[in-house]
N, C-alpha and C. Protein backbone atom coordinates (compact mmCIF):
# COMPACT_ATOMS: atom_id res chain seq x y z
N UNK A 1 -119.52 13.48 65.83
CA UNK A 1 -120.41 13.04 64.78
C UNK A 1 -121.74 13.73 64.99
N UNK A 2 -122.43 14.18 63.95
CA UNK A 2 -123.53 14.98 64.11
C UNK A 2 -124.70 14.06 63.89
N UNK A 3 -126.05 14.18 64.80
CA UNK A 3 -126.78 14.09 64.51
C UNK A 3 -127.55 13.67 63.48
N UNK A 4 -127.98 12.14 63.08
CA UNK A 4 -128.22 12.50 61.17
C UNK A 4 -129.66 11.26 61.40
N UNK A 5 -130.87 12.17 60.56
CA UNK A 5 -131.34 10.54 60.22
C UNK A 5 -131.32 10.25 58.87
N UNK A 6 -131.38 9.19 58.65
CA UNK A 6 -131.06 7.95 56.77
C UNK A 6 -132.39 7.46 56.80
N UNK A 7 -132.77 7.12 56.09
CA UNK A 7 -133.75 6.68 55.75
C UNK A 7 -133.27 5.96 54.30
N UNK A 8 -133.51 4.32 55.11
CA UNK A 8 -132.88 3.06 53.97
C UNK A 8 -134.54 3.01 53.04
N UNK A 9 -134.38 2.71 51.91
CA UNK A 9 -135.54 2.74 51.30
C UNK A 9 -135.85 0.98 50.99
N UNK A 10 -136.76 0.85 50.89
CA UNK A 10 -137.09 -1.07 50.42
C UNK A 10 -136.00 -1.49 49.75
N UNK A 11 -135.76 -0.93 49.20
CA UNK A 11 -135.21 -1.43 48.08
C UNK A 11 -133.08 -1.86 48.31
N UNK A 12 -132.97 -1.18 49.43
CA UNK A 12 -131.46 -1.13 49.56
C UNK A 12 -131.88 -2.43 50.83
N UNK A 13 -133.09 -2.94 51.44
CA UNK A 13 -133.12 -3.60 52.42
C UNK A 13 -132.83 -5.23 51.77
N UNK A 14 -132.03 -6.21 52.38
CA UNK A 14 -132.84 -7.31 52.26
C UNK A 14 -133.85 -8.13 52.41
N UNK A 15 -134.91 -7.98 51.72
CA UNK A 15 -136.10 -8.50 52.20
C UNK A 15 -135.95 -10.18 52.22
N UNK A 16 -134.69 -10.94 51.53
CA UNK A 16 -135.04 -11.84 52.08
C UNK A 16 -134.52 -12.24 53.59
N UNK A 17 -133.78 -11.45 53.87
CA UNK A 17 -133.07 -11.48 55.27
C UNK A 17 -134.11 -11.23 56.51
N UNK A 18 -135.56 -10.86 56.46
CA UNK A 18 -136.58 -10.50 56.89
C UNK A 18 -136.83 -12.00 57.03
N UNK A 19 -137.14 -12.67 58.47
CA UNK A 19 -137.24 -14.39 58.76
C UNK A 19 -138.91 -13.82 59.76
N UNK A 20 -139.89 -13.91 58.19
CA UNK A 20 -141.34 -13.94 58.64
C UNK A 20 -141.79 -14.45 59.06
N UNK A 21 -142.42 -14.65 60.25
CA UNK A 21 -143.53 -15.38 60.56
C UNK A 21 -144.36 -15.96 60.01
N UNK A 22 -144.67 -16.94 59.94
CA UNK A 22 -146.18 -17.54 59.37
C UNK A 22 -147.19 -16.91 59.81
N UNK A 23 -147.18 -16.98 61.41
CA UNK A 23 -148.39 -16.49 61.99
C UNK A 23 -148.11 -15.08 63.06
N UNK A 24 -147.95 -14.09 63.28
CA UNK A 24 -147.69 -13.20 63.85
C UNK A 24 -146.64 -12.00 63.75
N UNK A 25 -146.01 -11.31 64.40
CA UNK A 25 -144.88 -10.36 63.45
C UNK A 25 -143.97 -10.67 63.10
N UNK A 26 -143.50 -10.35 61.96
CA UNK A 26 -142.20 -10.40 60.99
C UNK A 26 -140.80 -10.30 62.36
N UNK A 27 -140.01 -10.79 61.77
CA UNK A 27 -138.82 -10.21 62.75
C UNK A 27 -137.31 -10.34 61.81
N UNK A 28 -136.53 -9.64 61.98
CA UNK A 28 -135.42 -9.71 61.11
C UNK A 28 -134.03 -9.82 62.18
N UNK A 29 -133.09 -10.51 61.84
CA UNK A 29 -131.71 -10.97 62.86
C UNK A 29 -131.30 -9.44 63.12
N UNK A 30 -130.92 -9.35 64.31
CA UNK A 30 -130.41 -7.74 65.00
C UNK A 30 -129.64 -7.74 63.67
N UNK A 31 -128.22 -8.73 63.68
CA UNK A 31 -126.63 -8.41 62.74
C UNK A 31 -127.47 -8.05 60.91
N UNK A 32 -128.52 -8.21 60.76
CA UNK A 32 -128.74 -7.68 58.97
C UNK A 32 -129.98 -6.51 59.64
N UNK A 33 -130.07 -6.06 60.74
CA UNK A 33 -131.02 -5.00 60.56
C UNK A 33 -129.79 -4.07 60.74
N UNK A 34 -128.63 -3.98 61.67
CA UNK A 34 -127.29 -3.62 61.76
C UNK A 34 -126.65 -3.10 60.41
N UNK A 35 -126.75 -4.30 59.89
CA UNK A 35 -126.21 -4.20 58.00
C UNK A 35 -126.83 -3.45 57.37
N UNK A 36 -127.71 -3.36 57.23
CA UNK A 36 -128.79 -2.31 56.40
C UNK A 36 -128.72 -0.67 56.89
N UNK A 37 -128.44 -0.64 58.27
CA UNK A 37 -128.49 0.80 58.47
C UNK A 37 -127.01 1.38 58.27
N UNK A 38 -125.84 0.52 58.41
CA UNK A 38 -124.38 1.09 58.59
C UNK A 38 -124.61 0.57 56.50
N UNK A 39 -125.34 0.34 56.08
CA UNK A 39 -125.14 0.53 54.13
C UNK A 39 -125.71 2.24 54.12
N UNK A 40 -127.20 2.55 54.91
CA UNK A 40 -127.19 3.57 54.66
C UNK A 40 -126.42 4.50 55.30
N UNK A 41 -125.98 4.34 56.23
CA UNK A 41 -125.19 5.41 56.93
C UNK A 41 -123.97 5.93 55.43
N UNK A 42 -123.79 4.61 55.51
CA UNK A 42 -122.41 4.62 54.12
C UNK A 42 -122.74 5.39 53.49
N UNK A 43 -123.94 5.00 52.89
CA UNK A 43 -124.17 6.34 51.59
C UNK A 43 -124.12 7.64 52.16
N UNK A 44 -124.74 7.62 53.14
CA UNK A 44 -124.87 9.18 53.32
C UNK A 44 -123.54 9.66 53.67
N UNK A 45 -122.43 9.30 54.53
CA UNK A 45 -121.30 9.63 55.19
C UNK A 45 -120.11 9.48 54.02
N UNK A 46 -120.40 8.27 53.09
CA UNK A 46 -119.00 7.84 52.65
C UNK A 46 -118.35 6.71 53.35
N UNK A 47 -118.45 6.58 54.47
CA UNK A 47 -117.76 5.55 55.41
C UNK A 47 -118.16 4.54 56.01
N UNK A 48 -118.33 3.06 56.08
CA UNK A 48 -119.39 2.26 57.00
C UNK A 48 -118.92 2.49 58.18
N UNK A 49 -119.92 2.47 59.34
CA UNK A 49 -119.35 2.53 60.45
C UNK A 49 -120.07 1.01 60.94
N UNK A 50 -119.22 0.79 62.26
CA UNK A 50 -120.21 -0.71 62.66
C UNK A 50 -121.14 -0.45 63.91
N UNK A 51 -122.34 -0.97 63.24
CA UNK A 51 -123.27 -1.18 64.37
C UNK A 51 -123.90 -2.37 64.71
N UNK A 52 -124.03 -2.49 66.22
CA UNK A 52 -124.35 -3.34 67.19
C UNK A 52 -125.45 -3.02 67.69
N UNK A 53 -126.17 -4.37 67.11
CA UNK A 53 -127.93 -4.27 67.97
C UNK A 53 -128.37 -5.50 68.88
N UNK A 54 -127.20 -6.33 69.08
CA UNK A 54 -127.51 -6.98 70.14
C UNK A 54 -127.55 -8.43 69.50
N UNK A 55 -127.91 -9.20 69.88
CA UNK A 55 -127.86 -10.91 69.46
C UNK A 55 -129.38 -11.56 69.01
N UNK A 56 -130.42 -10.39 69.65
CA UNK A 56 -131.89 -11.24 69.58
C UNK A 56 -132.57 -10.88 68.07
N UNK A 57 -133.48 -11.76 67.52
CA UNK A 57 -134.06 -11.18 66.45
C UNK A 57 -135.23 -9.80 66.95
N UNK A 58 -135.32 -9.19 66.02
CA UNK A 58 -136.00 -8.08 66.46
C UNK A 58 -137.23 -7.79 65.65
N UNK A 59 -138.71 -7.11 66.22
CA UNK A 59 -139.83 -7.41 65.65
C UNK A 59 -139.93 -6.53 64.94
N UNK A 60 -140.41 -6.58 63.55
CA UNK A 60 -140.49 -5.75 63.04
C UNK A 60 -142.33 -5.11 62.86
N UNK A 61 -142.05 -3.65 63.60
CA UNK A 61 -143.07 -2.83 63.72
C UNK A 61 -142.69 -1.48 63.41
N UNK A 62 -143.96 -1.51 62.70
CA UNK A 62 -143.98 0.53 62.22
C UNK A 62 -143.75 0.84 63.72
N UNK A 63 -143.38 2.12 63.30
CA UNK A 63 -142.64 3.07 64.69
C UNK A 63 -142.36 2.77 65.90
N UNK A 64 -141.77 1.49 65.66
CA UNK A 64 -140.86 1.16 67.08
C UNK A 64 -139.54 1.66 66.92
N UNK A 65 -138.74 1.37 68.17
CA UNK A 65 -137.12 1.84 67.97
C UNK A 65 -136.41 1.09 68.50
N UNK A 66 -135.15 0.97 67.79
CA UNK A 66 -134.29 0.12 68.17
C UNK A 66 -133.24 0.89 68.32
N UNK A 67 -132.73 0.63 69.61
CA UNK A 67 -131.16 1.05 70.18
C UNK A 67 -130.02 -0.22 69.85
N UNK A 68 -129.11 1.08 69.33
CA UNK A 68 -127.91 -0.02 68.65
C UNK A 68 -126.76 1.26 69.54
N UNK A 69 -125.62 0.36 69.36
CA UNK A 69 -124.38 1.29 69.21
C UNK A 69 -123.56 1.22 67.83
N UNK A 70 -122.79 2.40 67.57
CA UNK A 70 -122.13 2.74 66.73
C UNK A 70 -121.25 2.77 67.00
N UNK A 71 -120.09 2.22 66.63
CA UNK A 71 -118.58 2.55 66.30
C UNK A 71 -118.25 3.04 64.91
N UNK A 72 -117.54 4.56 65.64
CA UNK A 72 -116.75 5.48 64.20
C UNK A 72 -115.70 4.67 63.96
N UNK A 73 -115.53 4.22 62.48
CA UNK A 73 -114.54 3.79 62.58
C UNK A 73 -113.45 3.92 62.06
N UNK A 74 -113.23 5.30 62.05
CA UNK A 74 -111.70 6.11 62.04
C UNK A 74 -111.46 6.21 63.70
N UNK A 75 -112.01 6.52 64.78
CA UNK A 75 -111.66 7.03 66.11
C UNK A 75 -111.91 5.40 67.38
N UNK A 76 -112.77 4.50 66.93
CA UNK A 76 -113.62 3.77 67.58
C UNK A 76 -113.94 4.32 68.91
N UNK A 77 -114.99 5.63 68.94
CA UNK A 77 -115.71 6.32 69.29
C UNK A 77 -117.09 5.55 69.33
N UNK A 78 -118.09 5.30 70.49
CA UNK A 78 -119.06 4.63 70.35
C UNK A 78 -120.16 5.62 70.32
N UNK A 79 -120.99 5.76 69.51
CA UNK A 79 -122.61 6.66 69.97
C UNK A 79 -124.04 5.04 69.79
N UNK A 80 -124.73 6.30 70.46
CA UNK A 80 -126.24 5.97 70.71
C UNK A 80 -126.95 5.87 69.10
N UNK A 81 -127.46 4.66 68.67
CA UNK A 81 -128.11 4.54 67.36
C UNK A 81 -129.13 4.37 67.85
N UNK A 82 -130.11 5.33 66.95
CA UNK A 82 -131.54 4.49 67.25
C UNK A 82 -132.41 4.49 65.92
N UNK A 83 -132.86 3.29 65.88
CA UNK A 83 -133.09 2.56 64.30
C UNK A 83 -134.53 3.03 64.39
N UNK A 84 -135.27 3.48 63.61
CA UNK A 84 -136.73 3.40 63.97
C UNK A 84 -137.31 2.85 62.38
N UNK A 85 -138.54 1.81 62.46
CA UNK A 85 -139.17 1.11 61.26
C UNK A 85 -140.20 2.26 60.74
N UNK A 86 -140.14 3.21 59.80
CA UNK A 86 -140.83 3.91 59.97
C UNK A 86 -142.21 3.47 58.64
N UNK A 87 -142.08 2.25 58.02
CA UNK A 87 -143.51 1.64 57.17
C UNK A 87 -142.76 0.17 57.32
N UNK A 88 -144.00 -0.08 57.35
CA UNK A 88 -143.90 -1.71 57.02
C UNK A 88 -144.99 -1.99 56.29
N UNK A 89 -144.96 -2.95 55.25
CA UNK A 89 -145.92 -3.56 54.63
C UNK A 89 -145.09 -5.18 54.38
N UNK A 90 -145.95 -5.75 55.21
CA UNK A 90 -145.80 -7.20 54.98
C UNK A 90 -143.98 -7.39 55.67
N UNK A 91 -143.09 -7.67 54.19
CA UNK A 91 -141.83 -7.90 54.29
C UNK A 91 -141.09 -7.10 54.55
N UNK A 92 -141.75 -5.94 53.52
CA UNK A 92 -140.86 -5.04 53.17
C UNK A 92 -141.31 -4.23 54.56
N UNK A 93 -139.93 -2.99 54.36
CA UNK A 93 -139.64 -2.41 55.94
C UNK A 93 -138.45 -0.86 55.00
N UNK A 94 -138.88 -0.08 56.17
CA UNK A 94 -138.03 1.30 55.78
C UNK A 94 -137.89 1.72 57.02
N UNK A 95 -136.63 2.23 57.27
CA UNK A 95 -136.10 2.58 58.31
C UNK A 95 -135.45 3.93 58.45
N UNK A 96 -135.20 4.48 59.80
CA UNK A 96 -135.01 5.72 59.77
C UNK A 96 -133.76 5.75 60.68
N UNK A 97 -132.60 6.31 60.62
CA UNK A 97 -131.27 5.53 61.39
C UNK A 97 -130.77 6.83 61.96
N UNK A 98 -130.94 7.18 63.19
CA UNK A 98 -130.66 8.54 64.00
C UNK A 98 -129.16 8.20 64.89
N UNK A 99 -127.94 9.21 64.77
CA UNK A 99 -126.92 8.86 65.56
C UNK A 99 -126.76 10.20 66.36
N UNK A 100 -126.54 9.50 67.77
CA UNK A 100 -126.59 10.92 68.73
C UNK A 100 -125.34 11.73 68.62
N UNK A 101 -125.77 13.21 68.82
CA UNK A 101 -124.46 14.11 69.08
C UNK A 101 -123.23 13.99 69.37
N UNK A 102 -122.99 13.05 71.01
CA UNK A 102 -122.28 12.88 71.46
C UNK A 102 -122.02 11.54 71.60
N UNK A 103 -120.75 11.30 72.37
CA UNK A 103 -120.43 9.82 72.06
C UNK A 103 -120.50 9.42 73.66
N UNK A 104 -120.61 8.30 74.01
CA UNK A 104 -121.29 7.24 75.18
C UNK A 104 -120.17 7.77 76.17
């Protein structure tokens, strides 16, 4: 699998799946920040693949990164995902979804 980044736009995200804070950073459940990047992967590939980001909610911040794994899932081949938030305003969130060369 090659190398690719996606970039999910607001609009393909669920923003209500985004569980805001009242008072401090936004954070969204690993399994729908997961969902959102294997929708864009879809588009771009044709194929969902599944990704795994772990069980904790995760904060949502401009240019942080999140490590997930990927399973191809024609081969169940695992790679290195790494999710990065690349704007945030408020709810809304855009992401940038990088899968490594090689597999784990």
């Amino acid at each position: 699998m090659n190398s690719r980044i996606i970039t999910a736009l607001p609009a393909a995200l669920a923003v209500a799946a985004l569980a805001a804070c009242t008072f401090g950073t936004p954070t969204v459940p690993a399994d729908e920040l997961a969902d959102t990047a294997e929708g864009a992967l879809e588009e771009e590939v044709g194929q969902r693949p599944e990704i795994d980001c772990g069980g904790e909610d995760i904060e949502v911040v401009e240019g942080e990164d999140v490590t997930c794994v990927l399973t191809d899932p024609a081969s169940g081949t695992e790679y290195d995902t790494v999710i990065t938030f690349t704007s945030v305003d408020g709810t809304d969130f855009e992401i940038d979804v990088q899968v490594a060369d090689t597999a784990n």
